[in-house]
Structures are given as C-alpha cells and as structure tokens.
Protein backbone atom coordinates (compact mmCIF):
# COMPACT_ATOMS: atom_id res chain seq x y z
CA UNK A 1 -66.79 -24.35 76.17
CA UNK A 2 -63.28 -24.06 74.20
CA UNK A 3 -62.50 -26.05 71.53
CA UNK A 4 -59.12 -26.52 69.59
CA UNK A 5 -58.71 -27.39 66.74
CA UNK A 6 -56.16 -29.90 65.76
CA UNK A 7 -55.20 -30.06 61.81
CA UNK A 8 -51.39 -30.56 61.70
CA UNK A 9 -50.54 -33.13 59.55
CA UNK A 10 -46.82 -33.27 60.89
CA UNK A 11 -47.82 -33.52 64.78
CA UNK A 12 -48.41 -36.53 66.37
CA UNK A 13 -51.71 -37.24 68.44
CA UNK A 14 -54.06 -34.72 66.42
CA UNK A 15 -57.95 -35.07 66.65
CA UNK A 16 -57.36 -34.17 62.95
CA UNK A 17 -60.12 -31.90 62.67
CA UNK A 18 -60.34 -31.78 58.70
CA UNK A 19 -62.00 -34.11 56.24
CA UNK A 20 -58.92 -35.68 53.81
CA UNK A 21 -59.28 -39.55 51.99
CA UNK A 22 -57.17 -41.96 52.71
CA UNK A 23 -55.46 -43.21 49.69
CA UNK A 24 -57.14 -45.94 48.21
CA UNK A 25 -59.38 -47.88 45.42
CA UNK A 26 -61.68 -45.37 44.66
CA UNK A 27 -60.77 -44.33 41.18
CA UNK A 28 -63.00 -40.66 40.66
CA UNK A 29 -60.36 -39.42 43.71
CA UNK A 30 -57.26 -41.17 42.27
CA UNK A 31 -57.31 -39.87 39.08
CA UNK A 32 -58.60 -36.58 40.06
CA UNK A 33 -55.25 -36.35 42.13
CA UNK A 34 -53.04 -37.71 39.37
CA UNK A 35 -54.47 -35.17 36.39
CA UNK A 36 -53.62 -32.05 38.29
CA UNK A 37 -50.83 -30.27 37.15
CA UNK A 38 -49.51 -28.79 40.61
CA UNK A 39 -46.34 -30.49 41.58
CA UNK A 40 -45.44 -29.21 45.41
CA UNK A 41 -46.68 -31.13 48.34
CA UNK A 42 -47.97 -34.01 46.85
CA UNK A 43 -47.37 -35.89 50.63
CA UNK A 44 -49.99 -34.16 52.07
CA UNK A 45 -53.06 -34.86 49.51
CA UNK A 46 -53.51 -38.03 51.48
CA UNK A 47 -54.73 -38.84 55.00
CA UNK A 48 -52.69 -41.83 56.28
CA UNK A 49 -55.07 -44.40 57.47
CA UNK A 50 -53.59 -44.51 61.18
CA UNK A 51 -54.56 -40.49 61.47
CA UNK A 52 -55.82 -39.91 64.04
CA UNK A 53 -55.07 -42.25 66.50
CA UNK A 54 -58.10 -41.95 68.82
CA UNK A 55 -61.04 -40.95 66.66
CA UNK A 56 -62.96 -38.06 68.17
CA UNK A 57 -64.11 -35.52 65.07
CA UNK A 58 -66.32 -39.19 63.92
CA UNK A 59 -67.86 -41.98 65.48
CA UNK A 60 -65.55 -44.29 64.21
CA UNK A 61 -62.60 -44.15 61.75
CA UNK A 62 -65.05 -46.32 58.74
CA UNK A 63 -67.45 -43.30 59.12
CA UNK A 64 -64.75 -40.72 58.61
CA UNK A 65 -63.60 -43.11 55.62
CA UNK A 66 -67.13 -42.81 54.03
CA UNK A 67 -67.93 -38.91 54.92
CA UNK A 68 -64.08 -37.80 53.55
CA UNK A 69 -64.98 -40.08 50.36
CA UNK A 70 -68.36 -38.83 49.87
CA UNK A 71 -67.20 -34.89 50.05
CA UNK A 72 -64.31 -35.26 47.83
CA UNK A 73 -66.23 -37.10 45.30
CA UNK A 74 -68.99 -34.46 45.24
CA UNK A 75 -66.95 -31.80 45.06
CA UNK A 76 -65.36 -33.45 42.37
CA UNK A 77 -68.99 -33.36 40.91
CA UNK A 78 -68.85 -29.74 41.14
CA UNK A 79 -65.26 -28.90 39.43
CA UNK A 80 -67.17 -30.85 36.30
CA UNK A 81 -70.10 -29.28 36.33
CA UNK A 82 -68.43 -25.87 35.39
CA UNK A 83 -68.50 -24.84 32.07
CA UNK A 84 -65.24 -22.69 30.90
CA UNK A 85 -62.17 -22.52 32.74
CA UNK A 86 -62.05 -24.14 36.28
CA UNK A 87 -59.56 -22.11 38.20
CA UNK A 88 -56.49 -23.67 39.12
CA UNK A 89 -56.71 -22.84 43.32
CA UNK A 90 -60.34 -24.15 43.15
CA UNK A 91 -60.25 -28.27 44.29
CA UNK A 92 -62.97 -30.46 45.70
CA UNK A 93 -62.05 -29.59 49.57
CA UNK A 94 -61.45 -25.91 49.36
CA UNK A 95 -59.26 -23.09 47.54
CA UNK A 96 -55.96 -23.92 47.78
CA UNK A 97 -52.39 -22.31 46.47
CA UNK A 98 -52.85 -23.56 42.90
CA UNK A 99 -49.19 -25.32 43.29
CA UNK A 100 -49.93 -27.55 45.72
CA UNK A 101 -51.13 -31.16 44.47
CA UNK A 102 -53.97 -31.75 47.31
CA UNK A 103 -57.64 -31.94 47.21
CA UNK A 104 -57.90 -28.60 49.11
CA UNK A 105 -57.50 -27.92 52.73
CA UNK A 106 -61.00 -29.67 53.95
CA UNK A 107 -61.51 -27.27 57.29
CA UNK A 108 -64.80 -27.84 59.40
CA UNK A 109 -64.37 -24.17 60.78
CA UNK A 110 -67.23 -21.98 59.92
CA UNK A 111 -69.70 -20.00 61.69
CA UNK A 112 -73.90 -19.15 61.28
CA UNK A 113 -72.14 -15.94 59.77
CA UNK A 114 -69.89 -17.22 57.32
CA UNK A 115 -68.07 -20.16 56.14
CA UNK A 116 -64.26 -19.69 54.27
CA UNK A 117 -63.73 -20.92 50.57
CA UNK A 118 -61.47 -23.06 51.91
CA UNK A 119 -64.34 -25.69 53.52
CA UNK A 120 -65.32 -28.27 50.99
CA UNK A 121 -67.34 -27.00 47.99
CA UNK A 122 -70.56 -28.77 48.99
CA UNK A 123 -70.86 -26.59 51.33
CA UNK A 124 -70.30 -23.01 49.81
CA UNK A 125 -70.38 -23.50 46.26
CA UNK A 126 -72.99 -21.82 44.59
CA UNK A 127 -73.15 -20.76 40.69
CA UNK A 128 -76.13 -19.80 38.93
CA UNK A 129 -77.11 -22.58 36.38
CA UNK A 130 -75.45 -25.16 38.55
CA UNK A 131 -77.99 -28.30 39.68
CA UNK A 132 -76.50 -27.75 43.23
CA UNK A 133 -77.70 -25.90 46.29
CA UNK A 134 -75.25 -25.69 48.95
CA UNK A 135 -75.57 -26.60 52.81
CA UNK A 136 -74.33 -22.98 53.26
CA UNK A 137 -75.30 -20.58 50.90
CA UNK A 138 -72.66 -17.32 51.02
CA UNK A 139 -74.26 -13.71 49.87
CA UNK A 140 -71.21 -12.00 49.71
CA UNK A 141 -69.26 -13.77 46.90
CA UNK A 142 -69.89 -14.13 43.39
C-alpha cells in the first residue's frame, strides 16, 4: 500500500499530514509564539481552521484540534524543563531553521528504525535528568 503524504501549506486540497494549532485562546501556545525572537515566516506557525478540507489524518477536525493542542503544549513542557540554554532551532513540534517564527515542522513520518528531530519532541526527546520518557526513544543522538 502507498501512501503520500500531503504537508503543503500553500496547496489546496491537502490531507495535511502534520500536527499544527489553529490559532486560538489557548494562552501557553500564544505566548510561546509571541516570545520567540525569529522574525521570518510568521504565516505559517498557524494552521487555518478550514485546513484540510476533508479530514482524513483524524477522525474529525475537533480531535485534530485537541491532539495538535495537546503536543504543542507538551512540548512546550519540555523547552522549560531544560536547564541552561535552550537552542534556538529546538521548538515544541520539531527542529526548525532558528529564523523561522513556527512551532516546528510537526511531521508524522517516522519509521520502527528511526524517527527525525523534526517530529514533535514528545516523541524523541530524551535528556538525562528530564521527568519525561519519550514514545520513541532514539540511541543514536545525544
């Protein structure tokens, strides 16, 4: 079975295969958004609420509301936890170019073999002395 995936924000009719909030009233994601210093594609931190148009990555478009909330908050949880210097490419939803104002590129595509630092951080993210254990733990980074 082939599968595509579909993440381009610009085209129209995309399954939208990547976990990004909508803008809205939650306040931890807000003002996450607002205090980073980046200043280049701000447009794209943002999923706009009519993406996609047929709902086929979720059950329903309320459920992909909830799960996009719920990783971006926790990986919010992370960034804090660190103690020192938080790198500037590391956000809640993935590594990043450290210029770009998003939450990180939020990609679903990751094998039994390996998973990309640029998947959300609950999945990967893994320091010692950290109360978190990921879904995914990686060997092969430190």
């Amino acid at each position: 079975m082939n599968y595509e995936i579909e993440n381009h924000a610009k085209y129209s009719d995309q399954k939208f295969n990547v976990a990004k909030p909508v803008k809205g009233n939650n306040t931890k994601i807000n003002s996450y958004l607002e205090n980073l210093s980046a200043d280049k594609h701000e447009d794209y931190a943002y999923r706009r609420i009519n993406t996609p148009v047929n709902e086929t990555f979720f059950t329903n478009s309320e459920n992909r509301i909830r799960y996009e909330n719920i990783i971006t908050e926790k990986g919010i949880d992370i960034i804090e936890m660190i103690a020192g210097e938080v790198k500037p490419n590391l956000r809640p939803l993935g590594l990043i170019n450290p210029a770009y104002k998003i939450f990180g590129l939020g990609t679903h595509f990751f094998t039994w073999r390996n998973i990309p630092n640029n998947c959300p951080l609950v999945y990967w993210w893994q320091v010692p002395g950290h109360d978190w254990i990921p879904l995914f733990p990686v060997a092969n980074r430190g």
